[in-house]
PDB file of N, CA and C in Angstrom:
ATOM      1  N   UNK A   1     141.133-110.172-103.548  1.00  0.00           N
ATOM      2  CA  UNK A   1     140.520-110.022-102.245  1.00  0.00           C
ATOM      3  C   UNK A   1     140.601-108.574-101.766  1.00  0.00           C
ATOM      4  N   UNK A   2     141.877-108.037-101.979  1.00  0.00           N
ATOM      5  CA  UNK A   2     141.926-106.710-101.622  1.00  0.00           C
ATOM      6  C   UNK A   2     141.087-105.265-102.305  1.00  0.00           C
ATOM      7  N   UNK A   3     140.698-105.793-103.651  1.00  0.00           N
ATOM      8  CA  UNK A   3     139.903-104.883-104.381  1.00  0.00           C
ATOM      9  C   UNK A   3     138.074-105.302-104.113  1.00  0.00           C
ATOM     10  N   UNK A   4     137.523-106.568-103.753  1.00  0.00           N
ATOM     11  CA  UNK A   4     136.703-106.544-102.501  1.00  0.00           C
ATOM     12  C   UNK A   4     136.157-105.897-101.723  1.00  0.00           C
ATOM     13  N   UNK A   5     137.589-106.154-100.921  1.00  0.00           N
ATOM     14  CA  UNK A   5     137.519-105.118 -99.460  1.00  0.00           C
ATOM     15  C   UNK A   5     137.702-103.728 -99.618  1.00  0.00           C
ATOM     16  N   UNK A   6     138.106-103.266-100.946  1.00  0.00           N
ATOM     17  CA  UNK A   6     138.410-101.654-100.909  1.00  0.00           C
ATOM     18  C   UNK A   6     136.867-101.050-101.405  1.00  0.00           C
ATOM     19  N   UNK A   7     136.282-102.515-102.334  1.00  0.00           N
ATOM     20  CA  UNK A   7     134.592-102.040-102.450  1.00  0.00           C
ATOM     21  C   UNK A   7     133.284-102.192-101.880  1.00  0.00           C
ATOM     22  N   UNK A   8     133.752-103.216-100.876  1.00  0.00           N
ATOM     23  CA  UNK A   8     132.927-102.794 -99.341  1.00  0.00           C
ATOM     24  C   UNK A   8     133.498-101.726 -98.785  1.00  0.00           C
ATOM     25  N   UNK A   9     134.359-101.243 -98.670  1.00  0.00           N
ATOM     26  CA  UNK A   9     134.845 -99.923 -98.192  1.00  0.00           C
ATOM     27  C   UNK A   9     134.112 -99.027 -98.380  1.00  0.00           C
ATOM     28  N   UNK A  10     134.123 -98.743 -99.958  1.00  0.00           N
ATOM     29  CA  UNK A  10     133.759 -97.714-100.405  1.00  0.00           C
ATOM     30  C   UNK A  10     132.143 -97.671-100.764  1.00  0.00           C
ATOM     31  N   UNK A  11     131.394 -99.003-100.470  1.00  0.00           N
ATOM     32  CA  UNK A  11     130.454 -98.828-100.248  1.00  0.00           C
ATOM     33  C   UNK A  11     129.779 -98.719 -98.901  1.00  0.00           C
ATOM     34  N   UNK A  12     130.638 -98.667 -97.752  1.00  0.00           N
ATOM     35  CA  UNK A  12     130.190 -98.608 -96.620  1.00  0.00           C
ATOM     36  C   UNK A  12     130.485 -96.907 -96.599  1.00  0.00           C
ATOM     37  N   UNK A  13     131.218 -96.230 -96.892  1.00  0.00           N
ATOM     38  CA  UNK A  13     131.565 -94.890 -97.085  1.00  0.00           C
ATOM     39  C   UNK A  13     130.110 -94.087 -97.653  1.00  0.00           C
ATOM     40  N   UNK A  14     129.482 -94.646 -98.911  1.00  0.00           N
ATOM     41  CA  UNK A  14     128.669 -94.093 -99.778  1.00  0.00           C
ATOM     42  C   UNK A  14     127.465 -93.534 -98.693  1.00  0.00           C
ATOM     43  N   UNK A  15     127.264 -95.569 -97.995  1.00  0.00           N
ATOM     44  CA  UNK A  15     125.782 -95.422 -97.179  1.00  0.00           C
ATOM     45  C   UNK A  15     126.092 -94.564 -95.910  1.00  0.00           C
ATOM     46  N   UNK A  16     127.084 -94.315 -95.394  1.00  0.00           N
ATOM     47  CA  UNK A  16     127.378 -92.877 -94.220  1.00  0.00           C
ATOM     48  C   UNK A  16     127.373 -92.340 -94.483  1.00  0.00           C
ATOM     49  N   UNK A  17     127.903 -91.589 -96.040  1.00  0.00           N
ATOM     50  CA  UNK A  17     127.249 -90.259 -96.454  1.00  0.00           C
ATOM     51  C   UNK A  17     125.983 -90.032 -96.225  1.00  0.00           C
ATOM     52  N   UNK A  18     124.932 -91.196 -97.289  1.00  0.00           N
ATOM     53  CA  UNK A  18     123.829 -91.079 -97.202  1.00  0.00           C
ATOM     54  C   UNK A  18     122.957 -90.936 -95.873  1.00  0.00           C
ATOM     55  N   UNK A  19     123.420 -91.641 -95.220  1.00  0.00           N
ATOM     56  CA  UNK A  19     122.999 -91.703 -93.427  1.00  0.00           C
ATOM     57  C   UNK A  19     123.338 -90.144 -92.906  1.00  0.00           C
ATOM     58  N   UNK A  20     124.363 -89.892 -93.389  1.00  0.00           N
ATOM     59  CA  UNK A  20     124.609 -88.460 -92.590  1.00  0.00           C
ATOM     60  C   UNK A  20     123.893 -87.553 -93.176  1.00  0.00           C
ATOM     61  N   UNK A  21     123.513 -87.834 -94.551  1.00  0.00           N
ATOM     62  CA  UNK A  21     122.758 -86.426 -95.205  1.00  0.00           C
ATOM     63  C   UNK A  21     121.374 -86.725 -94.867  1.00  0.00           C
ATOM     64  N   UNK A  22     121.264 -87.930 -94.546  1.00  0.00           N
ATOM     65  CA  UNK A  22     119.351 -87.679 -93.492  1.00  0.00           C
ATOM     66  C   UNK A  22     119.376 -87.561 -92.753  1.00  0.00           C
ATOM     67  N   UNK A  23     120.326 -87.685 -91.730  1.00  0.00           N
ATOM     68  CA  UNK A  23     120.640 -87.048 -90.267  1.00  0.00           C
ATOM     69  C   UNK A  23     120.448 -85.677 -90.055  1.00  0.00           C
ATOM     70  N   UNK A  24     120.889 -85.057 -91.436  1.00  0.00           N
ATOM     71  CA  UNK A  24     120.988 -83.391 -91.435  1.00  0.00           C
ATOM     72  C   UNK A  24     119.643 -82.764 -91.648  1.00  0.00           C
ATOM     73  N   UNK A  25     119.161 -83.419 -92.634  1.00  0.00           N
ATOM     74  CA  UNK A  25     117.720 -83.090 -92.911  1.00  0.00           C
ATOM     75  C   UNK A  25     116.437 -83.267 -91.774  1.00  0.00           C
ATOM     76  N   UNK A  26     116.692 -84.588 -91.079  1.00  0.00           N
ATOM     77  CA  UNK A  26     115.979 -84.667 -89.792  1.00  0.00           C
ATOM     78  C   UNK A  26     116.282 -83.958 -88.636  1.00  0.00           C
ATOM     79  N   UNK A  27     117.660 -83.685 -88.713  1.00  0.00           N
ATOM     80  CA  UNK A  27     118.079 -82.573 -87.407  1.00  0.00           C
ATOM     81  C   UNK A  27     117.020 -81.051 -87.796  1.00  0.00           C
ATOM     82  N   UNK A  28     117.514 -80.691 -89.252  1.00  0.00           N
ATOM     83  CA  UNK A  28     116.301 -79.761 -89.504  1.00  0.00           C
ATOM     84  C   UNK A  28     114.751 -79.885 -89.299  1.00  0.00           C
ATOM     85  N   UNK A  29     114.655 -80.437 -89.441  1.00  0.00           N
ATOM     86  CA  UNK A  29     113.098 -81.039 -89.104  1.00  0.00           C
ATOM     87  C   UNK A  29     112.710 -80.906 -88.171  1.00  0.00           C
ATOM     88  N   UNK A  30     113.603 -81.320 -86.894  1.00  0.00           N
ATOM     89  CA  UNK A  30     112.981 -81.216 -85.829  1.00  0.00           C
ATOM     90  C   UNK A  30     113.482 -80.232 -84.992  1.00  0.00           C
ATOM     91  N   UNK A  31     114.435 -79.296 -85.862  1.00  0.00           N
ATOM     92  CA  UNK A  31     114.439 -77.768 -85.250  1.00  0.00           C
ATOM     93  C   UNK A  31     112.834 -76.922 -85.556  1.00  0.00           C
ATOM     94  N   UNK A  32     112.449 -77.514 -86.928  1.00  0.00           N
ATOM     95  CA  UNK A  32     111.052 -76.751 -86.926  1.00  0.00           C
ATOM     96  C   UNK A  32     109.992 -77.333 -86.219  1.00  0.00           C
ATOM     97  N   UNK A  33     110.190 -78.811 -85.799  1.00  0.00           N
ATOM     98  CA  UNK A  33     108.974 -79.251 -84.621  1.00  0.00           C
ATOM     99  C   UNK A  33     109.127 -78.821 -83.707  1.00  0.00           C
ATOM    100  N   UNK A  34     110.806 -78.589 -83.324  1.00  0.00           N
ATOM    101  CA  UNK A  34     110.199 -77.708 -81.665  1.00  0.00           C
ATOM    102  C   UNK A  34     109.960 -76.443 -81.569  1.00  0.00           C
ATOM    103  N   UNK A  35     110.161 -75.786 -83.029  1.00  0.00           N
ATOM    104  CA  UNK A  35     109.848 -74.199 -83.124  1.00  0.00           C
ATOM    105  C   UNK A  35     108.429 -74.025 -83.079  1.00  0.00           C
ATOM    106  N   UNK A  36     107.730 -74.791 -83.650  1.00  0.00           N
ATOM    107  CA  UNK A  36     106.364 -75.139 -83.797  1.00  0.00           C
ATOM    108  C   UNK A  36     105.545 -75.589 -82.920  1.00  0.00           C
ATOM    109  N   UNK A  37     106.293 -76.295 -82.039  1.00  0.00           N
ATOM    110  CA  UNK A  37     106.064 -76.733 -80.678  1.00  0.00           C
ATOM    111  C   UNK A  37     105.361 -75.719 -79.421  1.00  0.00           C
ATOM    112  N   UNK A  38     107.154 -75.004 -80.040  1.00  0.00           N
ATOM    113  CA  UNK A  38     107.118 -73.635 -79.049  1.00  0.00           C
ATOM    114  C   UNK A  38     105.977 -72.549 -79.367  1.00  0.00           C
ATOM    115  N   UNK A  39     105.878 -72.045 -80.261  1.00  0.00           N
ATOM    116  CA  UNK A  39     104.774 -71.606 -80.913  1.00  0.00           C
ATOM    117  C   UNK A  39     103.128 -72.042 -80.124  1.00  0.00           C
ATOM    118  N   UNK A  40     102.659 -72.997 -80.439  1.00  0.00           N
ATOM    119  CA  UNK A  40     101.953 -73.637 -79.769  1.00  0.00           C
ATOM    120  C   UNK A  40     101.197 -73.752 -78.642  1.00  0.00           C
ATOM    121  N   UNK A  41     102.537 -73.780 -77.596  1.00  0.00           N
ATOM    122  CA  UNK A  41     102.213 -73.665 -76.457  1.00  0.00           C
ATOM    123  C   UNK A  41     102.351 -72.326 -75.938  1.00  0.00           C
ATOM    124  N   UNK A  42     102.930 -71.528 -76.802  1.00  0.00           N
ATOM    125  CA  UNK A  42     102.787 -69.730 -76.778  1.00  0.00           C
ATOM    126  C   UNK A  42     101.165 -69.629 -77.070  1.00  0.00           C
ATOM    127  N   UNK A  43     100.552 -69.853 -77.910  1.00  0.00           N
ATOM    128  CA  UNK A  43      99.386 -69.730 -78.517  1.00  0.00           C
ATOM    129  C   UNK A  43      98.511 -70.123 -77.852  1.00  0.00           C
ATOM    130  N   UNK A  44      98.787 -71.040 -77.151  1.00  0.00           N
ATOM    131  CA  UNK A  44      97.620 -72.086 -76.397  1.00  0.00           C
ATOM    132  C   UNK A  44      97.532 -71.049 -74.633  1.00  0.00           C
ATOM    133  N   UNK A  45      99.038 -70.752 -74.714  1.00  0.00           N
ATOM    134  CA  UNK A  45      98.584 -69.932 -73.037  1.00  0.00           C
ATOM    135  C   UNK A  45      98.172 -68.208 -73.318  1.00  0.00           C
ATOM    136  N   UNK A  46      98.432 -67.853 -74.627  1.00  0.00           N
ATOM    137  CA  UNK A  46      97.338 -66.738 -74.977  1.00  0.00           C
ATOM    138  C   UNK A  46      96.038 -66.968 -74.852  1.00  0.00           C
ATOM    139  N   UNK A  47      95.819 -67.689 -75.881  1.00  0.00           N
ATOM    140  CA  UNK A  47      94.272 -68.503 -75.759  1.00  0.00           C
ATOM    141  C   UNK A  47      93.606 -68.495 -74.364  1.00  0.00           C
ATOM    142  N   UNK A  48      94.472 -69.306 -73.266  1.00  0.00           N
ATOM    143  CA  UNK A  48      93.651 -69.105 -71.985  1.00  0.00           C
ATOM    144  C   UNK A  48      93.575 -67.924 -71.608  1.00  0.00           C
ATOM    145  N   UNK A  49      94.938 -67.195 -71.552  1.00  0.00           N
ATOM    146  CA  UNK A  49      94.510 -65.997 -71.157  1.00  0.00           C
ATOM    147  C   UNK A  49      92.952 -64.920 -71.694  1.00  0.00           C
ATOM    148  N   UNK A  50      93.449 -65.099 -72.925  1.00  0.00           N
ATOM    149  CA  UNK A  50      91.904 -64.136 -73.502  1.00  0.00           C
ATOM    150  C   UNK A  50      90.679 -65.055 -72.974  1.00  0.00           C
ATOM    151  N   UNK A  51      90.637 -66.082 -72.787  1.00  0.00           N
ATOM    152  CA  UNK A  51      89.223 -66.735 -72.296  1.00  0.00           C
ATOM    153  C   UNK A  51      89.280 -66.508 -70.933  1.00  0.00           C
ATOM    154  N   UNK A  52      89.918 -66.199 -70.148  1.00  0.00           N
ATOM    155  CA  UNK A  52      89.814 -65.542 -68.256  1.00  0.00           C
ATOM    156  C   UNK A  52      89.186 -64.278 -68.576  1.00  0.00           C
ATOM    157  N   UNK A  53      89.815 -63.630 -69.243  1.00  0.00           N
ATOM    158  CA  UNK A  53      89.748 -62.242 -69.824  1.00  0.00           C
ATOM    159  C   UNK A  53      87.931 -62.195 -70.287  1.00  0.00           C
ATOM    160  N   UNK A  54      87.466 -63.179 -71.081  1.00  0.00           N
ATOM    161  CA  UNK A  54      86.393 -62.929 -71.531  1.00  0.00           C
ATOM    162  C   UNK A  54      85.347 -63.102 -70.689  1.00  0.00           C
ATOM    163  N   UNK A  55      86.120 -64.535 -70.184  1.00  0.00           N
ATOM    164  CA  UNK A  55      84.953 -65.027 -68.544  1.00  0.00           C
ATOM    165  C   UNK A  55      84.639 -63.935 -67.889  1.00  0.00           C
ATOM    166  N   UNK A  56      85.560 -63.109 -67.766  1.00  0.00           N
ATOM    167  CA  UNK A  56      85.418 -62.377 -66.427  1.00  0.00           C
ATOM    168  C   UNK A  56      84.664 -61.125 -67.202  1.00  0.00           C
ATOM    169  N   UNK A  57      85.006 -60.657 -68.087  1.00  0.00           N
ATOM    170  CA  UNK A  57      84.447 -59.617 -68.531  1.00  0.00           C
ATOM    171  C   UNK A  57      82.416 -60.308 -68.714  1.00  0.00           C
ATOM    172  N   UNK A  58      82.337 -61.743 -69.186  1.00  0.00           N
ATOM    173  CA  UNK A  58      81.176 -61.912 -69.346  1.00  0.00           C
ATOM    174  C   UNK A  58      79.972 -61.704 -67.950  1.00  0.00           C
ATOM    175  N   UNK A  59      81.110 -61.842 -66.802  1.00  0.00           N
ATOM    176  CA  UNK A  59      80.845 -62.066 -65.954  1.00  0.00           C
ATOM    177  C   UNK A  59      80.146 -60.520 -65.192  1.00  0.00           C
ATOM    178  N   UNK A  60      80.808 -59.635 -65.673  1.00  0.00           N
ATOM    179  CA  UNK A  60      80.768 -58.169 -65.143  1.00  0.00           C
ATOM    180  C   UNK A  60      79.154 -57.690 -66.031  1.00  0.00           C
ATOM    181  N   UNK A  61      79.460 -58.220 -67.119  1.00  0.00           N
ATOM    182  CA  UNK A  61      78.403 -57.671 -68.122  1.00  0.00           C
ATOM    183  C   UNK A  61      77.126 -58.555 -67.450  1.00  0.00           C
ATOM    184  N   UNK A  62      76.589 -59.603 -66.741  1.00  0.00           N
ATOM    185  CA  UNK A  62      76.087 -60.111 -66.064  1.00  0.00           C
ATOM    186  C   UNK A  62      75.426 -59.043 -65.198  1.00  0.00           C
ATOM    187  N   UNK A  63      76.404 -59.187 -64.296  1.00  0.00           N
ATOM    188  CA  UNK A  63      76.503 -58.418 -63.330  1.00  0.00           C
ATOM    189  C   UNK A  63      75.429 -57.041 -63.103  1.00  0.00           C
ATOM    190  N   UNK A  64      76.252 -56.309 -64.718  1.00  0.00           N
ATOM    191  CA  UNK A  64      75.488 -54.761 -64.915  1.00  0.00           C
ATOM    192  C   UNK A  64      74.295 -55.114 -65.160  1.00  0.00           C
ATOM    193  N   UNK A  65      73.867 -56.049 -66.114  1.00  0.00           N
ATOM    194  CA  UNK A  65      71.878 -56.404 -66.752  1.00  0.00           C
ATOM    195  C   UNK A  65      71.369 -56.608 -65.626  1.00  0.00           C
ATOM    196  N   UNK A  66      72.216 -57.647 -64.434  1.00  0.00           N
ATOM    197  CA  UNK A  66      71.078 -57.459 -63.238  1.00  0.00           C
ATOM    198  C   UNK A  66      70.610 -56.283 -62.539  1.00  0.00           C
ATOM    199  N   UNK A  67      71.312 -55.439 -62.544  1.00  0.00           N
ATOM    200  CA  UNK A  67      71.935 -53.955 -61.371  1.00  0.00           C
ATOM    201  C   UNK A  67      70.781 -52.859 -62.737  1.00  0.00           C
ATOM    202  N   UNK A  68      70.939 -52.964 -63.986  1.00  0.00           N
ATOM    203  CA  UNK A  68      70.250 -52.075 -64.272  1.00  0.00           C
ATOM    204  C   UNK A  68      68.524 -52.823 -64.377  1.00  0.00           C
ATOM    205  N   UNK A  69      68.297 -53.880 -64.338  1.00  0.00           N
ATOM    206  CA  UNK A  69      67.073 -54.458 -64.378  1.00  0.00           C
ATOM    207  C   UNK A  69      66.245 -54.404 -63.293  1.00  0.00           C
ATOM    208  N   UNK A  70      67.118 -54.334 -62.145  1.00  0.00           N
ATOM    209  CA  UNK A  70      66.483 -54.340 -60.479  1.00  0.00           C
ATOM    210  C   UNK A  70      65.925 -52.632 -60.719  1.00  0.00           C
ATOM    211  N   UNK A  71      67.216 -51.618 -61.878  1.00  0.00           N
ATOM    212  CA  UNK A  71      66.768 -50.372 -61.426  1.00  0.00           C
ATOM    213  C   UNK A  71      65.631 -49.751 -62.706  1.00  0.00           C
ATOM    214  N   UNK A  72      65.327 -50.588 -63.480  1.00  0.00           N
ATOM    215  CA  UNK A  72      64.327 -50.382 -64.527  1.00  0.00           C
ATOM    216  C   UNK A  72      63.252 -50.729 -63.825  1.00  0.00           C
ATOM    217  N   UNK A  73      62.951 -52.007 -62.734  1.00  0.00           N
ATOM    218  CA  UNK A  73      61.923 -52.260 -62.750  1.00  0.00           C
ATOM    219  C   UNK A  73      61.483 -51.305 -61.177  1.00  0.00           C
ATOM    220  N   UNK A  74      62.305 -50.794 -60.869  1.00  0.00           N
ATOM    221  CA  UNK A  74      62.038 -50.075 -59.381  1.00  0.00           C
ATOM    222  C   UNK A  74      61.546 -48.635 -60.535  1.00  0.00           C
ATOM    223  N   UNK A  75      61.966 -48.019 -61.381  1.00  0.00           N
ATOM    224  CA  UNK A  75      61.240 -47.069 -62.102  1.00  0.00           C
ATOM    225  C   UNK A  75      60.015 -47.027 -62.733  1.00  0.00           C
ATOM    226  N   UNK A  76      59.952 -48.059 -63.069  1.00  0.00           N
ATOM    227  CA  UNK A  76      58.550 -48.683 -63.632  1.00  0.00           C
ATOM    228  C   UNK A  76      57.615 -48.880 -62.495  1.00  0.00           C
ATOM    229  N   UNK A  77      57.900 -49.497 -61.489  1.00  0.00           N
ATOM    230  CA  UNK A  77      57.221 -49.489 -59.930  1.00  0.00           C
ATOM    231  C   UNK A  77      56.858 -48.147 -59.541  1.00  0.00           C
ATOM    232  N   UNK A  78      57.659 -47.188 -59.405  1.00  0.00           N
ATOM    233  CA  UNK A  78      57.400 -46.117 -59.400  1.00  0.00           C
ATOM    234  C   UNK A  78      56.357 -45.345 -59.914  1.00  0.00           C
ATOM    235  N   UNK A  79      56.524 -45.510 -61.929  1.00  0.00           N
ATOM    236  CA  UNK A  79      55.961 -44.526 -62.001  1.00  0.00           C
ATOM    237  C   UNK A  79      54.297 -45.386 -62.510  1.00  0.00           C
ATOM    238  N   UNK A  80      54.287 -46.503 -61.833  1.00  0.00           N
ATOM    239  CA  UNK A  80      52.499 -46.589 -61.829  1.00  0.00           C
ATOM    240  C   UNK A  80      52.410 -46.785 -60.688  1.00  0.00           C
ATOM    241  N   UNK A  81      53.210 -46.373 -59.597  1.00  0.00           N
ATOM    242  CA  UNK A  81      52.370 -45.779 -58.177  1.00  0.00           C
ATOM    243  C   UNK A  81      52.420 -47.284 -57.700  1.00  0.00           C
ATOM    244  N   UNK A  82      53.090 -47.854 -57.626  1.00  0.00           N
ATOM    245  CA  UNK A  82      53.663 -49.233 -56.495  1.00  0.00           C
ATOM    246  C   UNK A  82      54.389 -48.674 -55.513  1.00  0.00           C
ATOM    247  N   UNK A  83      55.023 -48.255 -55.371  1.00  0.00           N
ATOM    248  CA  UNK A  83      56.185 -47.927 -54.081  1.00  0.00           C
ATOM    249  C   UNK A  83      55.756 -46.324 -53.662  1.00  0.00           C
TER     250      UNK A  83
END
């Protein structure tokens, strides 16, 4: 009975090793999911940033085609004697 119980022992010993050495491997794991994580959401609030950045710049460039179009066509008015 006692040599039994010393080999459930020692097989309850084996499977906590084993349990602990995937514990270790998943603890790693999910040091790189939240590194990756982190990453991510670094990337993702760059991302918005350059798209404000672009909006606004698209927005300016807008802006100038109207401002030089009002002043192309006031030259053109001009020079066939409209204004």
């Amino acid at each position: 009975m006692e040599k039994e119980v010393q080999e459930r022992f020692e097989r309850i010993e084996r499977n906590l090793e084993r349990v602990s050495e995937r514990l270790g491997g998943m603890t790693e794991h999910m040091g790189q999911i939240t590194t990756a994580h982190l990453e991510l959401e670094a990337a993702q609030k760059n991302t918005h940033k350059a798209l404000d950045r672009l909006s606004e710049q698209v927005k300016e460039n807008t802006e100038n085609i109207a401002n030089l179009t009002i002043l192309v066509d006031r030259l053109v008015a001009k020079d066939l004697g409209w204004q």
